[in-house]
N, C-alpha and C. Protein backbone atom coordinates (compact mmCIF):
# COMPACT_ATOMS: atom_id res chain seq x y z
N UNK A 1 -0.14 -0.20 -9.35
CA UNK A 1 -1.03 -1.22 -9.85
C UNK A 1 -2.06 -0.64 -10.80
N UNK A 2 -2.49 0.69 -10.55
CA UNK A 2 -3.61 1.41 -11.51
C UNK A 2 -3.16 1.04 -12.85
N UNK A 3 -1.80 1.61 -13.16
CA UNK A 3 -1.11 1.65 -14.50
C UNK A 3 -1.18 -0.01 -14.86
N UNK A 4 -1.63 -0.57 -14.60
CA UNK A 4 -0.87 -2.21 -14.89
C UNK A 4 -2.25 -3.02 -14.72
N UNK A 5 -3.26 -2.43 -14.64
CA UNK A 5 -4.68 -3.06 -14.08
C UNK A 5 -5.35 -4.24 -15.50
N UNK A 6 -4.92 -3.95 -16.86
CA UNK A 6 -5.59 -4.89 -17.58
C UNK A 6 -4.47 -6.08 -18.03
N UNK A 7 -3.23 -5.83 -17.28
CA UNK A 7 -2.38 -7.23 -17.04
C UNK A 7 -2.88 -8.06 -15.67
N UNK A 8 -2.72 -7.34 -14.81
CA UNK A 8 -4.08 -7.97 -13.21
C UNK A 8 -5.31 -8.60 -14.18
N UNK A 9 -5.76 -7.82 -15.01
CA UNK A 9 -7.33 -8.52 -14.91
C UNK A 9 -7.69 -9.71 -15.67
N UNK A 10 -6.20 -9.46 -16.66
CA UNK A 10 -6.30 -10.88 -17.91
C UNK A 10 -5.89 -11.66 -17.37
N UNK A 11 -5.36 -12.23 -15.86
CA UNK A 11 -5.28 -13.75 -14.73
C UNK A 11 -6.44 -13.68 -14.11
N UNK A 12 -7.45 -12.86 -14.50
CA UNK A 12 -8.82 -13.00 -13.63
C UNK A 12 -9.29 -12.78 -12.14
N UNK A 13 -8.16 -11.86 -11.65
CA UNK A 13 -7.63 -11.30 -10.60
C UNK A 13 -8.07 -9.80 -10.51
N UNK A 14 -8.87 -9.40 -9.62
CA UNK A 14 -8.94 -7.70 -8.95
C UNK A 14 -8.23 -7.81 -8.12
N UNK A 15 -8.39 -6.45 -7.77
CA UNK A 15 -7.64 -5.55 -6.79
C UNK A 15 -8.33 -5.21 -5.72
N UNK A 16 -8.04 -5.20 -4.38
CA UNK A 16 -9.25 -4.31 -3.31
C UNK A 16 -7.88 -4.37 -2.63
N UNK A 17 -7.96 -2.75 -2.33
CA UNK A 17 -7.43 -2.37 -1.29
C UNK A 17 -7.47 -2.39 0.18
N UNK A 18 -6.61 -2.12 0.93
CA UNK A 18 -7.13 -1.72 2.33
C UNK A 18 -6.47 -1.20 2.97
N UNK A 19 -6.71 -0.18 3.24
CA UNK A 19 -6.28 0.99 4.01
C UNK A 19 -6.26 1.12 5.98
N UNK A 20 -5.57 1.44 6.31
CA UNK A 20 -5.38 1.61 8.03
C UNK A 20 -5.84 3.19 8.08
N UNK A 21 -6.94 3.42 7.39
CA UNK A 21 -7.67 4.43 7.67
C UNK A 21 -9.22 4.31 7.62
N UNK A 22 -9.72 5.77 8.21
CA UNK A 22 -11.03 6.09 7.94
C UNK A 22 -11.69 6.22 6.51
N UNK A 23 -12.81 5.89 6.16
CA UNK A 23 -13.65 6.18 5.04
C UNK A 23 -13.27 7.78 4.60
N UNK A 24 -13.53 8.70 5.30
CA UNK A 24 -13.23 10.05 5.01
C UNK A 24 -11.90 10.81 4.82
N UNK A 25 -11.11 9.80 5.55
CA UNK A 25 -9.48 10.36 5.36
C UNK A 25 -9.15 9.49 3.82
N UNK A 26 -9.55 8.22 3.67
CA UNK A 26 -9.46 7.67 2.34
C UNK A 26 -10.34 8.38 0.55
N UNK A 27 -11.33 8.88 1.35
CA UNK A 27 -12.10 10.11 0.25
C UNK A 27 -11.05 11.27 0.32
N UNK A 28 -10.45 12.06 1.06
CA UNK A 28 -9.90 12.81 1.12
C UNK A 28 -8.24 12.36 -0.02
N UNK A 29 -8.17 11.26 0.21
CA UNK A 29 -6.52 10.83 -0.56
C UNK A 29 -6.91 10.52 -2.10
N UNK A 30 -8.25 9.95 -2.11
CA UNK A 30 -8.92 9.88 -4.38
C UNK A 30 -9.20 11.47 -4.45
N UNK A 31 -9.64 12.55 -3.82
CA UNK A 31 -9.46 13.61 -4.01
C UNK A 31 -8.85 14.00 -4.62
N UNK A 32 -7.21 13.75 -3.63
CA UNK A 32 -5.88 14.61 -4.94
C UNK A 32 -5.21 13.18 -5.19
N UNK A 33 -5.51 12.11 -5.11
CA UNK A 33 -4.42 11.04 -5.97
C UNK A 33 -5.37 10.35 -7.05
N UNK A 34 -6.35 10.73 -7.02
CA UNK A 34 -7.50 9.12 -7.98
C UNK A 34 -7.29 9.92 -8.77
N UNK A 35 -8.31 9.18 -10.00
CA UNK A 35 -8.91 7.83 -9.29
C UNK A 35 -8.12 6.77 -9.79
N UNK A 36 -8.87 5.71 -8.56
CA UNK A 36 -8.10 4.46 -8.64
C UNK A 36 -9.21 3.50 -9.65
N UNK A 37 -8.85 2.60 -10.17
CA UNK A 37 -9.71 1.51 -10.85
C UNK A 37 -10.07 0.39 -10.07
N UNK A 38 -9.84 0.75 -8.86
CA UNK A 38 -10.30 -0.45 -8.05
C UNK A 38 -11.07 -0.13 -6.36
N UNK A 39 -11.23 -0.52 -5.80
CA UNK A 39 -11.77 -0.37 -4.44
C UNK A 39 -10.43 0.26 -3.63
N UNK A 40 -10.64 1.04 -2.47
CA UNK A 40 -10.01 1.27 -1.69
C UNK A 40 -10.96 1.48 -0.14
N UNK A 41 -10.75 0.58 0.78
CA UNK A 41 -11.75 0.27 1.78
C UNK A 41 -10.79 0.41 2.77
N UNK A 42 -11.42 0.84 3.93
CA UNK A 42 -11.06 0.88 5.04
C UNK A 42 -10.92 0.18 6.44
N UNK A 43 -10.26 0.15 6.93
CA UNK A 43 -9.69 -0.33 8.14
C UNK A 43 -9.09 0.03 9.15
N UNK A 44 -9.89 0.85 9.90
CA UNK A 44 -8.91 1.93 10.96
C UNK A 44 -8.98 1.37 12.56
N UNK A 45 -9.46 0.04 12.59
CA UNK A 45 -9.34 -0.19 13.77
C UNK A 45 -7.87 -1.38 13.88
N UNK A 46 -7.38 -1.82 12.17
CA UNK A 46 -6.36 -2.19 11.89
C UNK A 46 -6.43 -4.17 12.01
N UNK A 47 -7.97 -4.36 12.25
CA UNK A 47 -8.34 -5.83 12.66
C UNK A 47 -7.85 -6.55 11.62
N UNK A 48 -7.77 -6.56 10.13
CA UNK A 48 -7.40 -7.03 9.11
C UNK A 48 -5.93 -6.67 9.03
N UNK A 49 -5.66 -6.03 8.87
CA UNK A 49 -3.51 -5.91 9.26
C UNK A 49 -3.36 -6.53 10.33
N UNK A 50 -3.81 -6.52 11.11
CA UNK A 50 -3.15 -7.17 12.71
C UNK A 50 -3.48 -8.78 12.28
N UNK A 51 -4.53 -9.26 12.01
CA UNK A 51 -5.21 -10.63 12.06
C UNK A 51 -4.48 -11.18 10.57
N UNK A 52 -4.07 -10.64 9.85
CA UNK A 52 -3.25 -11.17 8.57
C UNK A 52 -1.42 -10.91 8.61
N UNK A 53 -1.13 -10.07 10.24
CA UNK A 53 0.07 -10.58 10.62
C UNK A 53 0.95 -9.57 10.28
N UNK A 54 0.61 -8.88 9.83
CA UNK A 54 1.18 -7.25 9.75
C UNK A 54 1.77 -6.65 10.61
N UNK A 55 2.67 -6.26 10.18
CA UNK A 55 3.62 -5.24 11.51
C UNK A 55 3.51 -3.28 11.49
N UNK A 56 4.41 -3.45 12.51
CA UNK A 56 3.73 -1.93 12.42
C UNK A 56 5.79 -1.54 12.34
N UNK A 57 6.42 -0.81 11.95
CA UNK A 57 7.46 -0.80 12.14
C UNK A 57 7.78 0.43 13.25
N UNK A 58 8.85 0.41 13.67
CA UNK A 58 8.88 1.20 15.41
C UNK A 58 9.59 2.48 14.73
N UNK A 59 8.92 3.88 15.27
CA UNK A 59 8.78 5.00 14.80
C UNK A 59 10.22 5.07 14.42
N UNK A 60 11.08 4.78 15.30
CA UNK A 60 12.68 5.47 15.26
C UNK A 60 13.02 4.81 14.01
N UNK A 61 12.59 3.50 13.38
CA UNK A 61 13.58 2.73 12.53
C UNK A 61 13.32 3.15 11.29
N UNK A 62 11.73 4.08 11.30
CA UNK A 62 11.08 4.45 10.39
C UNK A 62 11.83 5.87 9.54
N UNK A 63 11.79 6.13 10.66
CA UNK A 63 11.85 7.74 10.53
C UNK A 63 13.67 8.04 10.14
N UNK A 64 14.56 6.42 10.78
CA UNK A 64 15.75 6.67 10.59
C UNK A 64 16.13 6.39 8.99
N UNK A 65 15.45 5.43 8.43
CA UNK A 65 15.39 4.95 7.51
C UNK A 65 15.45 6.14 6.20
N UNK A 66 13.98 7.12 6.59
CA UNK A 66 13.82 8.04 5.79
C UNK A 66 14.59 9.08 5.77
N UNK A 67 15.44 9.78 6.85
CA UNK A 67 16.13 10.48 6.99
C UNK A 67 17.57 9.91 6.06
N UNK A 68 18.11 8.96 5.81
CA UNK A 68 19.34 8.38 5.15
C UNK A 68 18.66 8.05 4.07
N UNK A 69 17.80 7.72 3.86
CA UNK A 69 17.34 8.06 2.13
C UNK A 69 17.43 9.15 1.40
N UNK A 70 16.66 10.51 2.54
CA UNK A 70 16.71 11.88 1.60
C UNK A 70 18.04 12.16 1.30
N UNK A 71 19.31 12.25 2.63
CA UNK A 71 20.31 12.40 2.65
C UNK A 71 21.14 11.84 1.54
N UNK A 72 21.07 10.41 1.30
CA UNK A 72 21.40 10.01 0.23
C UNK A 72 21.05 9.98 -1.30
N UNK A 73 20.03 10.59 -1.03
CA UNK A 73 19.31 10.32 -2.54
C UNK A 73 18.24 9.38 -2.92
N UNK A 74 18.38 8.46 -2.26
CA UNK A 74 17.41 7.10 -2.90
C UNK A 74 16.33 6.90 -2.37
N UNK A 75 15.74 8.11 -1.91
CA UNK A 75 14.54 8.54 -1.42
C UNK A 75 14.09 9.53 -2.54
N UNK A 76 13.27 9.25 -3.28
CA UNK A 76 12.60 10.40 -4.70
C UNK A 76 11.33 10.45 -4.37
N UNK A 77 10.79 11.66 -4.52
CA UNK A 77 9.26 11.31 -4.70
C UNK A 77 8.54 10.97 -3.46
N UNK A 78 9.00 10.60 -2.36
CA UNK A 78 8.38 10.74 -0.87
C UNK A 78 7.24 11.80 -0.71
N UNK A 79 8.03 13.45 -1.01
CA UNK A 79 7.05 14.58 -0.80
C UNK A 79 6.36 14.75 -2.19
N UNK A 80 5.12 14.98 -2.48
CA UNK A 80 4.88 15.10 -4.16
C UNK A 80 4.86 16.77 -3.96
N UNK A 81 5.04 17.33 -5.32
CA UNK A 81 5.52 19.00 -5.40
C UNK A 81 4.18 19.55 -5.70
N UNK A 82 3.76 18.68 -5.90
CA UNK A 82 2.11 19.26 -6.06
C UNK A 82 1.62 19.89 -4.77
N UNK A 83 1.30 21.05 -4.25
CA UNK A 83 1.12 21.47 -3.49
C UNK A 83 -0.29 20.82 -2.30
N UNK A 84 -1.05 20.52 -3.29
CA UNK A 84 -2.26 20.02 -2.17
C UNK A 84 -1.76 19.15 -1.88
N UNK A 85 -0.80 18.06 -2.89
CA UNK A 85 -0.75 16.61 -2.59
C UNK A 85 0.26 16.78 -1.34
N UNK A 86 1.25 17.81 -1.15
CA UNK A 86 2.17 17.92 -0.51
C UNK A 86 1.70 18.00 0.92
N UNK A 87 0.49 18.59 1.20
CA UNK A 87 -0.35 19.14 1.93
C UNK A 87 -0.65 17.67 2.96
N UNK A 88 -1.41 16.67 1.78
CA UNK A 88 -1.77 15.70 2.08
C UNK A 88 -0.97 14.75 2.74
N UNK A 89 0.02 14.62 2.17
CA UNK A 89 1.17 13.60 2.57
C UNK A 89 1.21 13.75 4.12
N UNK A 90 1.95 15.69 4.25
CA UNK A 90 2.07 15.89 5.66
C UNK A 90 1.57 15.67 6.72
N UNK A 91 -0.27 16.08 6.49
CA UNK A 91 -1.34 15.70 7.28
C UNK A 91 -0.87 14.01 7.41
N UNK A 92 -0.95 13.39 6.71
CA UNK A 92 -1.22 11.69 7.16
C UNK A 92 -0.23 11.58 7.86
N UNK A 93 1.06 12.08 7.34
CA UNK A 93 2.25 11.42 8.52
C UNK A 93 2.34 12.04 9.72
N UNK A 94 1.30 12.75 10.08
CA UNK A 94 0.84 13.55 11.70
C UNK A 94 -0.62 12.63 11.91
N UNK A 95 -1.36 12.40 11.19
CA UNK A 95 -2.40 11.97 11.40
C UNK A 95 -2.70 10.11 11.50
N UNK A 96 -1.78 9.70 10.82
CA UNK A 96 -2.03 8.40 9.86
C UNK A 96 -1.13 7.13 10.82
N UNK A 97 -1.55 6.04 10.63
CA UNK A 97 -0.90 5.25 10.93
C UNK A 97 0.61 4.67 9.99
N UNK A 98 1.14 5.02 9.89
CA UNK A 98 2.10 5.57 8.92
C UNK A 98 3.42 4.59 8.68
N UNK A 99 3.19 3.88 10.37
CA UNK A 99 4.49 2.69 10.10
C UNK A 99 4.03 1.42 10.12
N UNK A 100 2.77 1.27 9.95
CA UNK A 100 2.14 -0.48 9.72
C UNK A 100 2.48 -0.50 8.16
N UNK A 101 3.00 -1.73 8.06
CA UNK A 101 3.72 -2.16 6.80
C UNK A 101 2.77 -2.56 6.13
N UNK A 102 2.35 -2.73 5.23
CA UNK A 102 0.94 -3.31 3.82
C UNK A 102 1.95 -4.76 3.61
N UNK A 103 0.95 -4.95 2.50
CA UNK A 103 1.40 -6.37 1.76
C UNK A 103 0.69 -6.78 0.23
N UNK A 104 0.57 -7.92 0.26
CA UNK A 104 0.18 -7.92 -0.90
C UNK A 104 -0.06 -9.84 -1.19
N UNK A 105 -1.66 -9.74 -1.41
CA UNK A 105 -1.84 -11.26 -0.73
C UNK A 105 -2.74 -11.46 -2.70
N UNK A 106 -2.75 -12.94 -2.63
CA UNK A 106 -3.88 -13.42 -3.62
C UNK A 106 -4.69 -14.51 -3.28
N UNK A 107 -6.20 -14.23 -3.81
CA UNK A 107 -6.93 -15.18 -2.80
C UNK A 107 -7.52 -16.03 -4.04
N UNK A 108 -8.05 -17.01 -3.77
CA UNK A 108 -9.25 -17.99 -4.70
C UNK A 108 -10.50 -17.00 -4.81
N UNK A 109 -11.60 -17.36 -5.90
CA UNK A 109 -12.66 -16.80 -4.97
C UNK A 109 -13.62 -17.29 -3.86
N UNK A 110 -12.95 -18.73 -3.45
CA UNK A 110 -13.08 -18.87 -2.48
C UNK A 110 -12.77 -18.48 -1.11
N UNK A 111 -11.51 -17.26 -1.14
CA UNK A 111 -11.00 -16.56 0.01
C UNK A 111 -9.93 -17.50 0.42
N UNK A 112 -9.36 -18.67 -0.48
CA UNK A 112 -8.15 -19.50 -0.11
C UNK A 112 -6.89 -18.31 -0.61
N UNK A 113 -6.03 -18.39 0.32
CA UNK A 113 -4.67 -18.07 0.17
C UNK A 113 -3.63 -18.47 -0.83
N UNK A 114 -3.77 -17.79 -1.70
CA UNK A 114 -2.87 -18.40 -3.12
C UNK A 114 -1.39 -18.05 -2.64
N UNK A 115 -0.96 -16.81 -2.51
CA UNK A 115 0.14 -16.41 -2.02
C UNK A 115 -0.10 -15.07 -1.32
N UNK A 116 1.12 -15.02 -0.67
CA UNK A 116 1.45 -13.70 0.29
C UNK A 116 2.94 -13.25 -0.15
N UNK A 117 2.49 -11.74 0.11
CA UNK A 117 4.30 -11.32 0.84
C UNK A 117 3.83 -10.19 2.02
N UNK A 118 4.44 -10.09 2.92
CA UNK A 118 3.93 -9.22 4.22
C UNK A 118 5.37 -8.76 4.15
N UNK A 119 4.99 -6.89 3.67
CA UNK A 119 6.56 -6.42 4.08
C UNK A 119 6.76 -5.84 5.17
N UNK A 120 8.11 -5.92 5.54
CA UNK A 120 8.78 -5.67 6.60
C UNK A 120 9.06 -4.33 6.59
N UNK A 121 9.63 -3.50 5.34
CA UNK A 121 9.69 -2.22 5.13
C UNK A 121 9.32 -1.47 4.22
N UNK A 122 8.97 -0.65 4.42
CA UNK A 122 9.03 0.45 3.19
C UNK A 122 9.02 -0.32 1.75
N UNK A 123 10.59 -0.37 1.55
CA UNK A 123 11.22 -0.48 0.22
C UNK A 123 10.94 -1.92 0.47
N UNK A 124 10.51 -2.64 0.51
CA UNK A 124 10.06 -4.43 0.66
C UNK A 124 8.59 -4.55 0.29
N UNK A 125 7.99 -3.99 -0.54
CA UNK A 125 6.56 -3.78 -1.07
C UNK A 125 7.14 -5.15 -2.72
N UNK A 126 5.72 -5.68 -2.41
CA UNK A 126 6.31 -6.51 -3.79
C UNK A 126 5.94 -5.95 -4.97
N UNK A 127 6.78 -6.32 -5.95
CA UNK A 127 6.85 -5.61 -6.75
C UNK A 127 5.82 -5.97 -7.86
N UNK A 128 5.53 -5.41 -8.89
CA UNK A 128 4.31 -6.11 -9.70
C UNK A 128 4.37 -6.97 -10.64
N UNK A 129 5.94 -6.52 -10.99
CA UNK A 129 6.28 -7.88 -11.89
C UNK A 129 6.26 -9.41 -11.34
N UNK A 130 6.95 -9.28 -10.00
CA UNK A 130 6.54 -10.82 -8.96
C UNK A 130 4.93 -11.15 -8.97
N UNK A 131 4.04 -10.05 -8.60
CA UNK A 131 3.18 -10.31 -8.56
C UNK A 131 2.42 -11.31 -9.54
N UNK A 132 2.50 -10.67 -10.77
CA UNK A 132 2.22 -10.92 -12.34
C UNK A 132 2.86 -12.38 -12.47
N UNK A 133 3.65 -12.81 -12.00
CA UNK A 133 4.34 -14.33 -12.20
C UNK A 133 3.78 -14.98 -11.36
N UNK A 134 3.46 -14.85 -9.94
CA UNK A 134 2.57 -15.84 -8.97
C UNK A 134 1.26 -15.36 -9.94
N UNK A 135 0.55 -14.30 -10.51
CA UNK A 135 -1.15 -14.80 -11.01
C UNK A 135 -0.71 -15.96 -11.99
N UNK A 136 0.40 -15.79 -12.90
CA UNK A 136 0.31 -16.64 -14.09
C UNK A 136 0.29 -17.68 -13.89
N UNK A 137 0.93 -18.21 -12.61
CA UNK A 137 1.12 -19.94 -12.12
C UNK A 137 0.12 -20.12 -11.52
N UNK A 138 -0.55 -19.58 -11.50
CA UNK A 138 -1.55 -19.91 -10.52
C UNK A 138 -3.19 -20.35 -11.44
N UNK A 139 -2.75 -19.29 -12.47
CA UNK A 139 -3.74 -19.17 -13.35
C UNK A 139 -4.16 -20.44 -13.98
């Protein structure tokens, strides 16, 4: 979404993140990934994922998933080669809540629900071009 932020902003639409982490584990990730052009806020007690219906996916389906990706190939880019970033990744997937699925919602600025997608997996993240077509109708 960084790369794509002044197509987001010409429907009059930001970005705020939210993270299933701590303030300090989220400073720690703009460290070696920012910066971002938008907010990234926290949520580590998970009240906003849970209360907007979020799943958490079950370790085995997770972990089976990723294992037949590397194997196959269509897993790229999971580990980054950048060494700190590599660093980082590892720590979160020991540390992190790692199988609650994200999503990707649009609100009024009234906080009305324009649209949702709540993914189920991994590879079920919407994509930005969908995105970009629900701001325009909406717009």
């Amino acid at each position: 979404m960084r790369e794509r932020m002044n197509e987001i902003t010409q429907y009059g639409f930001q970005v705020v993140v939210i993270a299933p982490s701590k303030g300090t584990f989220i400073k720690l990730f703009l460290d070696e990934f920012g910066p971002y052009p938008f907010p990234i806020l926290g949520d580590p007690s998970r009240e906003a994922y849970k209360g907007m219906g979020h799943k958490t996916m079950p370790k085995w389906k997770l972990l089976a998933k990723a294992g037949f990706g590397f194997i196959t190939g269509q897993v790229k880019g999971f580990i980054p080669s950048d060494q700190k970033q590599k660093e980082f990744v590892m720590k979160s997937m020991k540390t992190q809540d790692v199988y609650i699925q994200g999503g990707t919602w649009l609100f009024s600025p009234q906080g009305k629900i324009l649209w949702k997608h709540i993914d189920d997996s991994p590879e079920n993240h919407a994509k930005i071009d969908e995105v970009l077509v629900h701001m325009n109708q909406i717009k």
